[in-house]
PDB file of N, CA and C in Angstrom:
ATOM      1  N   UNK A   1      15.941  -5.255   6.542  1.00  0.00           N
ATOM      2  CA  UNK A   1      15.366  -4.322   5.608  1.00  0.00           C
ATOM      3  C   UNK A   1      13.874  -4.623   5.459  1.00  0.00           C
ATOM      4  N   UNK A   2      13.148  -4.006   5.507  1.00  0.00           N
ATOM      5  CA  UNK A   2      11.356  -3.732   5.691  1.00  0.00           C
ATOM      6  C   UNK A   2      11.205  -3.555   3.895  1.00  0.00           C
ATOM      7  N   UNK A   3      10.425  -4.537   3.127  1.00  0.00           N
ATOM      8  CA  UNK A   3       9.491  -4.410   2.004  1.00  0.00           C
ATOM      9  C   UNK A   3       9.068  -3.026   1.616  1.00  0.00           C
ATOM     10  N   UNK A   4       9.046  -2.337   0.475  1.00  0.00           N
ATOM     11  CA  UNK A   4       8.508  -1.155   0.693  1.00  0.00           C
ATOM     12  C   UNK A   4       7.038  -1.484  -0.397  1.00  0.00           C
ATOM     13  N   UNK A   5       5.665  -1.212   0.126  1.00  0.00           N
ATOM     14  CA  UNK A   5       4.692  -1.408  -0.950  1.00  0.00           C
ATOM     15  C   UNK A   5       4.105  -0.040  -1.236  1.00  0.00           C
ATOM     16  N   UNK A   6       4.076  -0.596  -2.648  1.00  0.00           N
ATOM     17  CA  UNK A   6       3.531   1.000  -3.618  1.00  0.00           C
ATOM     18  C   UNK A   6       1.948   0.801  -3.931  1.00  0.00           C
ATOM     19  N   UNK A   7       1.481   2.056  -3.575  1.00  0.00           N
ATOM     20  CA  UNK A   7       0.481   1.604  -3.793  1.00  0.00           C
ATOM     21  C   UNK A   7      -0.279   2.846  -5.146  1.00  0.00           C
ATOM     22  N   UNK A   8      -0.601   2.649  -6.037  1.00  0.00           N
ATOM     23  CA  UNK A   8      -0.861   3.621  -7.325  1.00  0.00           C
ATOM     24  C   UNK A   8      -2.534   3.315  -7.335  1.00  0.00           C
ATOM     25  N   UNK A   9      -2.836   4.681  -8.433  1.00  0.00           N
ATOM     26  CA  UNK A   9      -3.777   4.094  -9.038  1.00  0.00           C
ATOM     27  C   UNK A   9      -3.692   3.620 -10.709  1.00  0.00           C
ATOM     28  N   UNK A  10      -4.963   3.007 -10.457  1.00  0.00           N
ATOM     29  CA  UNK A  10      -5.106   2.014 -11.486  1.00  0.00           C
ATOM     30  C   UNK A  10      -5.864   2.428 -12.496  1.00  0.00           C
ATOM     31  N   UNK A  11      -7.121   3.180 -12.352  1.00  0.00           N
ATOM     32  CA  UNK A  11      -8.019   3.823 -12.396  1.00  0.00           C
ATOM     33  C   UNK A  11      -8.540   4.909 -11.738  1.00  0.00           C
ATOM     34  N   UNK A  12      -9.785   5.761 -12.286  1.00  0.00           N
ATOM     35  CA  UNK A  12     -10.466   6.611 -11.626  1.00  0.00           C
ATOM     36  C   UNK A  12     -10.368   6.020 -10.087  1.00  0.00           C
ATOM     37  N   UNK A  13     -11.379   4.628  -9.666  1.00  0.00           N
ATOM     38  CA  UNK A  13     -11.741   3.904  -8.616  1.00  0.00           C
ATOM     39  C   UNK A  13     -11.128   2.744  -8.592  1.00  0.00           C
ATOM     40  N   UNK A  14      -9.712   2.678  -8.902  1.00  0.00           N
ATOM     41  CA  UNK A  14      -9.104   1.432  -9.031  1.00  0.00           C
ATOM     42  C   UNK A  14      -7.579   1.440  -7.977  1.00  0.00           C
ATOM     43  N   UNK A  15      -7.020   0.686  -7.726  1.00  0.00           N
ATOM     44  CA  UNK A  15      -5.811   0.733  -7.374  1.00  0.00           C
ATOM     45  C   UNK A  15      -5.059  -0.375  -7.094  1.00  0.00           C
ATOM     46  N   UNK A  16      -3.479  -0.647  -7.686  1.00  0.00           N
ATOM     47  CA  UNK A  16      -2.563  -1.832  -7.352  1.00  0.00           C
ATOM     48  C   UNK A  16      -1.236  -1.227  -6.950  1.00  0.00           C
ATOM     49  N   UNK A  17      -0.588  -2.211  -6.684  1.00  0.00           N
ATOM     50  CA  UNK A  17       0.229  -2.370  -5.519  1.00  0.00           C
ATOM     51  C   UNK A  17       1.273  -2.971  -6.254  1.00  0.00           C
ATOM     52  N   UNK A  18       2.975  -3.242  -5.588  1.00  0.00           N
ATOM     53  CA  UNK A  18       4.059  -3.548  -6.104  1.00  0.00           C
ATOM     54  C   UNK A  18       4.569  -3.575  -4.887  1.00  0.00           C
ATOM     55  N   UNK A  19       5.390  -4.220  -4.458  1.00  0.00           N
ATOM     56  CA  UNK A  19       5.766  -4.765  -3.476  1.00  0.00           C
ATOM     57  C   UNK A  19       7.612  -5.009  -3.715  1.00  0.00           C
ATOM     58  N   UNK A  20       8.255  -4.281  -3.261  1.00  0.00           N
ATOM     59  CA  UNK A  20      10.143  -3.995  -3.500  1.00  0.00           C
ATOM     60  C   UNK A  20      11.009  -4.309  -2.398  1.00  0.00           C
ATOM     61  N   UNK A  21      12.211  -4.406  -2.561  1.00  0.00           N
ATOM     62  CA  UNK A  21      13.083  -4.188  -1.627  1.00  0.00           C
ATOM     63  C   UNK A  21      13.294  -2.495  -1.924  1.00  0.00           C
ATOM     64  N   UNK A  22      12.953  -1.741  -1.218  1.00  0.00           N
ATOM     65  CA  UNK A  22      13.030  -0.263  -0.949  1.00  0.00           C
ATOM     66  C   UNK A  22      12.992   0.211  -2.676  1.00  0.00           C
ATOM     67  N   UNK A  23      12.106   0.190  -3.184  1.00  0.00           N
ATOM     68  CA  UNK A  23      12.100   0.394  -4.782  1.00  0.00           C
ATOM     69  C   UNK A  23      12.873   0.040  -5.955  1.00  0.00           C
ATOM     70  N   UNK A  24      13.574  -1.076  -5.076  1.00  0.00           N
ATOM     71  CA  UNK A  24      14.381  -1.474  -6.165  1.00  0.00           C
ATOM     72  C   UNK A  24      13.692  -2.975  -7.120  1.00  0.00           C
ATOM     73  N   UNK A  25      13.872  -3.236  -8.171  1.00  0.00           N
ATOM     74  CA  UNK A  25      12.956  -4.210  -8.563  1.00  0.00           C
ATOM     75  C   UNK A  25      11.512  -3.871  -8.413  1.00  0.00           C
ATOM     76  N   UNK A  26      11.293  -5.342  -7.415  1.00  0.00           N
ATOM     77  CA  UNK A  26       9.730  -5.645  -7.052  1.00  0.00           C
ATOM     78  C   UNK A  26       8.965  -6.370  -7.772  1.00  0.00           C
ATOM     79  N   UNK A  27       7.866  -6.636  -7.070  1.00  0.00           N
ATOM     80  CA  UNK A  27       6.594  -8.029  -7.470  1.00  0.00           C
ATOM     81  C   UNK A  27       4.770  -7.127  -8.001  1.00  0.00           C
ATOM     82  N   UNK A  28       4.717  -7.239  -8.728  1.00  0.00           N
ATOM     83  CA  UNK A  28       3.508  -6.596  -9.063  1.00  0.00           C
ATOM     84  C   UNK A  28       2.583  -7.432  -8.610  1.00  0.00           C
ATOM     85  N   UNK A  29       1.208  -6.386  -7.614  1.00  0.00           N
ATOM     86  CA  UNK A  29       0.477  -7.423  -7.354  1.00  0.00           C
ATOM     87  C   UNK A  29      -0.630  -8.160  -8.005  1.00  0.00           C
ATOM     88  N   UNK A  30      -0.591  -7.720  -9.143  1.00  0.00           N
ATOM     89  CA  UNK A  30      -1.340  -8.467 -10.187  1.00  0.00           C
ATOM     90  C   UNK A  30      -2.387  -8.407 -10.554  1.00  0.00           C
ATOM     91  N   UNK A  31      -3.072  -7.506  -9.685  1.00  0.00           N
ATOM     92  CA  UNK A  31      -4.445  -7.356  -9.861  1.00  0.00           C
ATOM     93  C   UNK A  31      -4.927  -6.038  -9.663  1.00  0.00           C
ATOM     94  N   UNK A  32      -6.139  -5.457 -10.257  1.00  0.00           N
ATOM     95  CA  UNK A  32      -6.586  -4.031  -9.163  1.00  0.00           C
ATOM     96  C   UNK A  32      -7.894  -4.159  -8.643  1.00  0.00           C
ATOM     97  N   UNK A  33      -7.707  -3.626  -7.653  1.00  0.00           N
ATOM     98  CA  UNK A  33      -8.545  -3.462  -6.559  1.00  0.00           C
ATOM     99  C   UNK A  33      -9.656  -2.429  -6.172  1.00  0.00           C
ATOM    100  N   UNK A  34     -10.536  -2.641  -6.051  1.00  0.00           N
ATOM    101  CA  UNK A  34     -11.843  -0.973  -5.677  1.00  0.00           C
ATOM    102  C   UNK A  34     -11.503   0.111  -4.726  1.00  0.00           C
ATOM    103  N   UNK A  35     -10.934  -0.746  -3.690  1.00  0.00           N
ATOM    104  CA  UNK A  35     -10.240   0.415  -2.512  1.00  0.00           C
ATOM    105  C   UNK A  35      -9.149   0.108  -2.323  1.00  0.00           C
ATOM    106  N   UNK A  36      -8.640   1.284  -2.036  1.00  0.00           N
ATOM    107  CA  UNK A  36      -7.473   1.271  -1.377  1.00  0.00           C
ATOM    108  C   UNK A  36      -7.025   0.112   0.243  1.00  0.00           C
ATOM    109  N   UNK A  37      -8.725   0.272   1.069  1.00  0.00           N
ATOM    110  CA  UNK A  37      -8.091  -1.230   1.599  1.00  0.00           C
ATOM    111  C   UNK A  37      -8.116  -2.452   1.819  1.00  0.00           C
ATOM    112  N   UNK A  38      -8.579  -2.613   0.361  1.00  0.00           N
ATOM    113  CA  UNK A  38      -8.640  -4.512  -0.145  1.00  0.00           C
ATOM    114  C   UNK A  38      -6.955  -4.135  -0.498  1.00  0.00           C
ATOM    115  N   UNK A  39      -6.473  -3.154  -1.759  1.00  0.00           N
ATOM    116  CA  UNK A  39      -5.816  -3.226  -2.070  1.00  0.00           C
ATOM    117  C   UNK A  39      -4.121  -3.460  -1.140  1.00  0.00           C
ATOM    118  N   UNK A  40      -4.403  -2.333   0.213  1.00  0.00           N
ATOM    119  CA  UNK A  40      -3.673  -2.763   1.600  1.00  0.00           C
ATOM    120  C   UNK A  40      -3.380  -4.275   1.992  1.00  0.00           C
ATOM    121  N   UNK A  41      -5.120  -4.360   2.069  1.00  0.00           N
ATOM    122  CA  UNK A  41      -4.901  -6.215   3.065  1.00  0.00           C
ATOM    123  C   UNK A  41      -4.444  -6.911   2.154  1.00  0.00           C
ATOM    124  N   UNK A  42      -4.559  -7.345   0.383  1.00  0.00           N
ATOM    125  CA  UNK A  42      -4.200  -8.157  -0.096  1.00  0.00           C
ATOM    126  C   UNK A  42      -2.759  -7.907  -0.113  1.00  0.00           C
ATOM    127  N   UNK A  43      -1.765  -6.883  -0.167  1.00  0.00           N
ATOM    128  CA  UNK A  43      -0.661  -6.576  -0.079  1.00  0.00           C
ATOM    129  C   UNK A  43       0.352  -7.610   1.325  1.00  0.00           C
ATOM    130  N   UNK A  44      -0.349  -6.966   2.046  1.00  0.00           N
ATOM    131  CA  UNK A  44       0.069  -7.689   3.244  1.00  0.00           C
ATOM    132  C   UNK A  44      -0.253  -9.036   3.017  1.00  0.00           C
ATOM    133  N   UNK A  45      -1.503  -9.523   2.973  1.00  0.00           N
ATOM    134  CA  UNK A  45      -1.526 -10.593   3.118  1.00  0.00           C
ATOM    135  C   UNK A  45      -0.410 -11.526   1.822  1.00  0.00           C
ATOM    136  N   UNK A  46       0.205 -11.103   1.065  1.00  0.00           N
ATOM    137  CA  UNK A  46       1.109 -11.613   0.373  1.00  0.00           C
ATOM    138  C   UNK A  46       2.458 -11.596   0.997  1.00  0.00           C
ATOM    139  N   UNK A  47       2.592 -10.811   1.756  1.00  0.00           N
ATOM    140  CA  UNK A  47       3.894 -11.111   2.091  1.00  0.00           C
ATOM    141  C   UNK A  47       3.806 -12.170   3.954  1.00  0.00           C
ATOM    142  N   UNK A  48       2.698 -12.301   3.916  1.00  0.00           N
ATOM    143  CA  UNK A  48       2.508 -13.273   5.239  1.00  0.00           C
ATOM    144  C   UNK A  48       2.807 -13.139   6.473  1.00  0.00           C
ATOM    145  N   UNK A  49       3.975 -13.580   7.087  1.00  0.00           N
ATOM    146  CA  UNK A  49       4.043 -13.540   8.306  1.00  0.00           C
ATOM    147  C   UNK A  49       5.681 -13.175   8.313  1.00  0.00           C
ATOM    148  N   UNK A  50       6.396 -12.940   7.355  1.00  0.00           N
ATOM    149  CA  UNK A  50       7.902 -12.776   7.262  1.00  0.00           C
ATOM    150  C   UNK A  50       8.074 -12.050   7.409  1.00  0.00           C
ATOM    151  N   UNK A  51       7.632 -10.607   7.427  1.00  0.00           N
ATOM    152  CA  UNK A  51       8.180  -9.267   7.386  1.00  0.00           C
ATOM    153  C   UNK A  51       7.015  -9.361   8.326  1.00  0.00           C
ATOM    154  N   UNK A  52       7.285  -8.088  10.130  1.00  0.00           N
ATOM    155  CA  UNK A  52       6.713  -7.941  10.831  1.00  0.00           C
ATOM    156  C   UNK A  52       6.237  -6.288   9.905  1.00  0.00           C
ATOM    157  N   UNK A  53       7.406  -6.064   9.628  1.00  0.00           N
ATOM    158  CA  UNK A  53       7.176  -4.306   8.923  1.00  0.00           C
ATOM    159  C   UNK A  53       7.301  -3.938   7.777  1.00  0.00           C
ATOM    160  N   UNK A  54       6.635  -2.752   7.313  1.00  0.00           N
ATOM    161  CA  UNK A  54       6.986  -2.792   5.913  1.00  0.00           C
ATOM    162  C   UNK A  54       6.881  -1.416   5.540  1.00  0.00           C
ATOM    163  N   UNK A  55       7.255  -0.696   4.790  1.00  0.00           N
ATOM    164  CA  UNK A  55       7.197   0.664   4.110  1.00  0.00           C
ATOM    165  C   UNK A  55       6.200   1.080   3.231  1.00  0.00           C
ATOM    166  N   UNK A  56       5.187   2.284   3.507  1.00  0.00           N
ATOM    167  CA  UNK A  56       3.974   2.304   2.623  1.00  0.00           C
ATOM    168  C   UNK A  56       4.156   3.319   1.995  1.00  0.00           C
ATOM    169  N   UNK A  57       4.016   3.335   0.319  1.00  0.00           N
ATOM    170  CA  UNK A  57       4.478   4.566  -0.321  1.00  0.00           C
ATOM    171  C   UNK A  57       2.844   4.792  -1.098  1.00  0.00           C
ATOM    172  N   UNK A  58       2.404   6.041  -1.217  1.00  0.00           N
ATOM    173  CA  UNK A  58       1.201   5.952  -2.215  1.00  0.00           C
ATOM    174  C   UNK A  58       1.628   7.343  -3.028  1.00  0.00           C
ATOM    175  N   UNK A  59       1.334   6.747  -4.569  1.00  0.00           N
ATOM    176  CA  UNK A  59       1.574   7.810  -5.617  1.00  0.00           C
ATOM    177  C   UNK A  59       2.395   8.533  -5.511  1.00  0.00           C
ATOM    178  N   UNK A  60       3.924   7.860  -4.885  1.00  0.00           N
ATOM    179  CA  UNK A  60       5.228   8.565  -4.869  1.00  0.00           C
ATOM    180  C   UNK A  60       5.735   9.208  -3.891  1.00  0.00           C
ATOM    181  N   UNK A  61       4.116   9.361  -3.062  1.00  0.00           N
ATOM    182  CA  UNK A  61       4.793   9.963  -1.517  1.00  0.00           C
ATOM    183  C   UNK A  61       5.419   9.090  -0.199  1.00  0.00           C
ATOM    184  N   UNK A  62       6.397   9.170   0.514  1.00  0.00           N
ATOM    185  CA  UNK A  62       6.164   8.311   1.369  1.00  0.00           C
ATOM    186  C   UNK A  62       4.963   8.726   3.072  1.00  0.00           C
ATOM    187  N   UNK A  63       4.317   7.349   3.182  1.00  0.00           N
ATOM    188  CA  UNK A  63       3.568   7.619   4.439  1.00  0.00           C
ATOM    189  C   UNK A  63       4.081   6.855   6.032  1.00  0.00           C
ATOM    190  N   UNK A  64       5.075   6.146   5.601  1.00  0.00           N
ATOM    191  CA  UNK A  64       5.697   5.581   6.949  1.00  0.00           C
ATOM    192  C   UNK A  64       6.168   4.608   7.037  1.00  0.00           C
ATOM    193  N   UNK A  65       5.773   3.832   8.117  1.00  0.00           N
ATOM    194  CA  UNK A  65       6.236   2.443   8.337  1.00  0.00           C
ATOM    195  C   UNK A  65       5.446   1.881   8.909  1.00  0.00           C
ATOM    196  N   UNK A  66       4.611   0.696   8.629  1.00  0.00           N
ATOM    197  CA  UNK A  66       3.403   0.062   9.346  1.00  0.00           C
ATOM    198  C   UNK A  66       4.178  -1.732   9.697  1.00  0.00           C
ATOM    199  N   UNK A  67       3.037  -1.682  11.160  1.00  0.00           N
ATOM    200  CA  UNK A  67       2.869  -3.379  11.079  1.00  0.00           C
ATOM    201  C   UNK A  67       2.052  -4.087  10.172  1.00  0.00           C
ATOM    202  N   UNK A  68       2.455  -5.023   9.629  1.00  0.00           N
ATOM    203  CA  UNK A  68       2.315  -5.810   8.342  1.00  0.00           C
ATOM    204  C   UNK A  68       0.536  -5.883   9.430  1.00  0.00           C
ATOM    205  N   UNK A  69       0.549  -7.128  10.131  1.00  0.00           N
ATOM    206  CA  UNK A  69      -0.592  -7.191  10.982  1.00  0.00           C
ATOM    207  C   UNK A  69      -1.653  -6.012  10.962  1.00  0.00           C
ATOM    208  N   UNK A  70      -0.861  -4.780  11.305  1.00  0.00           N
ATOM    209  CA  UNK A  70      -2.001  -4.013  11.053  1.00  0.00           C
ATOM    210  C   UNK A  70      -2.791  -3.822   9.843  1.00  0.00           C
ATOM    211  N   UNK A  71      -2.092  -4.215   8.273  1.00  0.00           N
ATOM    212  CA  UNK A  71      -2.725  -3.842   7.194  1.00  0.00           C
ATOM    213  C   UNK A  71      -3.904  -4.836   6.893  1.00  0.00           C
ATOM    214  N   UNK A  72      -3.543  -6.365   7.906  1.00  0.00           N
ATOM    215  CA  UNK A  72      -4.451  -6.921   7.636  1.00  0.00           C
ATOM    216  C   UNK A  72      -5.510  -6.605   8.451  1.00  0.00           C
ATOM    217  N   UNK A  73      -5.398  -5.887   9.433  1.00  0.00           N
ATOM    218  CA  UNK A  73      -6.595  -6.032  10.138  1.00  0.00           C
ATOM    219  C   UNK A  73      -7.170  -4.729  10.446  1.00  0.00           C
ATOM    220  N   UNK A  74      -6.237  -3.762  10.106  1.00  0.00           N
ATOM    221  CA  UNK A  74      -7.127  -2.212   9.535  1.00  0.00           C
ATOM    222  C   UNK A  74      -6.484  -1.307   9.096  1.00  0.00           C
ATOM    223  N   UNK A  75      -7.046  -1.676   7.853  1.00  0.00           N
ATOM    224  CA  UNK A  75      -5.785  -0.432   6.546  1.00  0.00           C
ATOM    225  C   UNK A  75      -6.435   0.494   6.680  1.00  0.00           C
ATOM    226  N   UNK A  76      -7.620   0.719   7.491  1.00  0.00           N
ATOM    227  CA  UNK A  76      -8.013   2.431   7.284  1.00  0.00           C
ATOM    228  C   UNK A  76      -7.062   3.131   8.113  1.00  0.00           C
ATOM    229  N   UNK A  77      -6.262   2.472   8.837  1.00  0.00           N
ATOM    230  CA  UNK A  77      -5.727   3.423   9.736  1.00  0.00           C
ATOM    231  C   UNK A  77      -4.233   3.666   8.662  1.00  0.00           C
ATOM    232  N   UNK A  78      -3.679   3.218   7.457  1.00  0.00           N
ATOM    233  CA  UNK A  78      -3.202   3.462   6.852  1.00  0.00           C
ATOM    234  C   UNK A  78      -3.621   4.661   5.608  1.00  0.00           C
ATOM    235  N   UNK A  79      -4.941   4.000   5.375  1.00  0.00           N
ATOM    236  CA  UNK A  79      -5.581   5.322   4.356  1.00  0.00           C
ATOM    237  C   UNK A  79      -5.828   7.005   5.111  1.00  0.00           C
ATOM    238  N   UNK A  80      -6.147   6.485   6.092  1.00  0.00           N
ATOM    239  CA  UNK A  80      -6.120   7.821   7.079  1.00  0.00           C
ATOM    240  C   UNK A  80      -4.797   8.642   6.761  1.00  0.00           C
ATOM    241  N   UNK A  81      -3.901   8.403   6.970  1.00  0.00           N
ATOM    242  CA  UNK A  81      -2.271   9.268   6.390  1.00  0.00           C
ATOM    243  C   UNK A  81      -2.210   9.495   5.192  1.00  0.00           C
ATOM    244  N   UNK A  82      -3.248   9.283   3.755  1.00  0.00           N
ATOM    245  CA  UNK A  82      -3.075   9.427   2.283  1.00  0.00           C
ATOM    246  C   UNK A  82      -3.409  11.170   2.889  1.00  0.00           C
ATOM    247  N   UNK A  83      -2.794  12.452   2.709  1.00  0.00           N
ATOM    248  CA  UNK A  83      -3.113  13.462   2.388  1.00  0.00           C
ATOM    249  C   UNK A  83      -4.018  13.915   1.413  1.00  0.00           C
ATOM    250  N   UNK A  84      -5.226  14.048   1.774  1.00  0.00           N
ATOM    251  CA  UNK A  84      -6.505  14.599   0.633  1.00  0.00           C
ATOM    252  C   UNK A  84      -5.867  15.679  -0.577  1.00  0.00           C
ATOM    253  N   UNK A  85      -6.404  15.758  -1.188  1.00  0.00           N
ATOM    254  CA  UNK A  85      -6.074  16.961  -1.935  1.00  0.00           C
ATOM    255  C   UNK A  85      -7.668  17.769  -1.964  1.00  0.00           C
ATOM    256  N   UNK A  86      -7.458  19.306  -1.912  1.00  0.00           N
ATOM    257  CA  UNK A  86      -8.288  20.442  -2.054  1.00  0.00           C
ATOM    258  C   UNK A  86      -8.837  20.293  -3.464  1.00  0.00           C
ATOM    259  N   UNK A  87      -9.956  20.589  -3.106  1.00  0.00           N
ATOM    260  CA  UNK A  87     -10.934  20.523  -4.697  1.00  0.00           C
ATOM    261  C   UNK A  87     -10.702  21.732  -5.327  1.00  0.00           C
ATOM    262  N   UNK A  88     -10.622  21.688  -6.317  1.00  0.00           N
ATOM    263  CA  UNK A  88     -10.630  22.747  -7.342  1.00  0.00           C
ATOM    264  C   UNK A  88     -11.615  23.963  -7.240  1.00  0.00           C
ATOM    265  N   UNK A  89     -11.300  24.909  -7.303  1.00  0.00           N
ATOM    266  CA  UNK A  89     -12.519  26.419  -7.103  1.00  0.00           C
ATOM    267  C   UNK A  89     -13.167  26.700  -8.703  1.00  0.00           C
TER     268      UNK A  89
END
């Protein structure tokens, strides 16, 4: 079973993370973060080297399944899949 991490915001420019067995429970990561990918790498980097994979959920949506490795070494390619939202008219 693959970790699933949540990733919310915190703030306007803020955001933290929670870290579950598929949403059940979970570990808050304790802190918030400016971007979304400090907030990524520190995620990963908490769960280390045990989980090769893990489940990335942001603000309730799900976005997939990533290598842990990759979040440390480029969560933009995770923020890239957050769906923008259209500005207001």
């Amino acid at each position: 079973m693959n970790p699933l991490i949540d990733i919310r915001r915190h703030a306007p420019n803020g955001f933290t993370y929670c870290i579950s067995a598929r949403g059940v429970g979970g570990v808050d990561g304790g802190a918030a973060f400016d971007t979304i990918e400090r907030c990524l790498f520190d995620a990963a980097a908490s769960l280390g080297h045990y989980f090769p994979l893990v489940e990335i959920r942001f603000e309730g949506g799900l976005l997939g399944a990533c290598a842990t490795d990759t979040l440390r070494r480029a969560p933009q390619t995770i923020v890239a899949r957050i769906p923008t939202q259209p500005e207001a008219a």
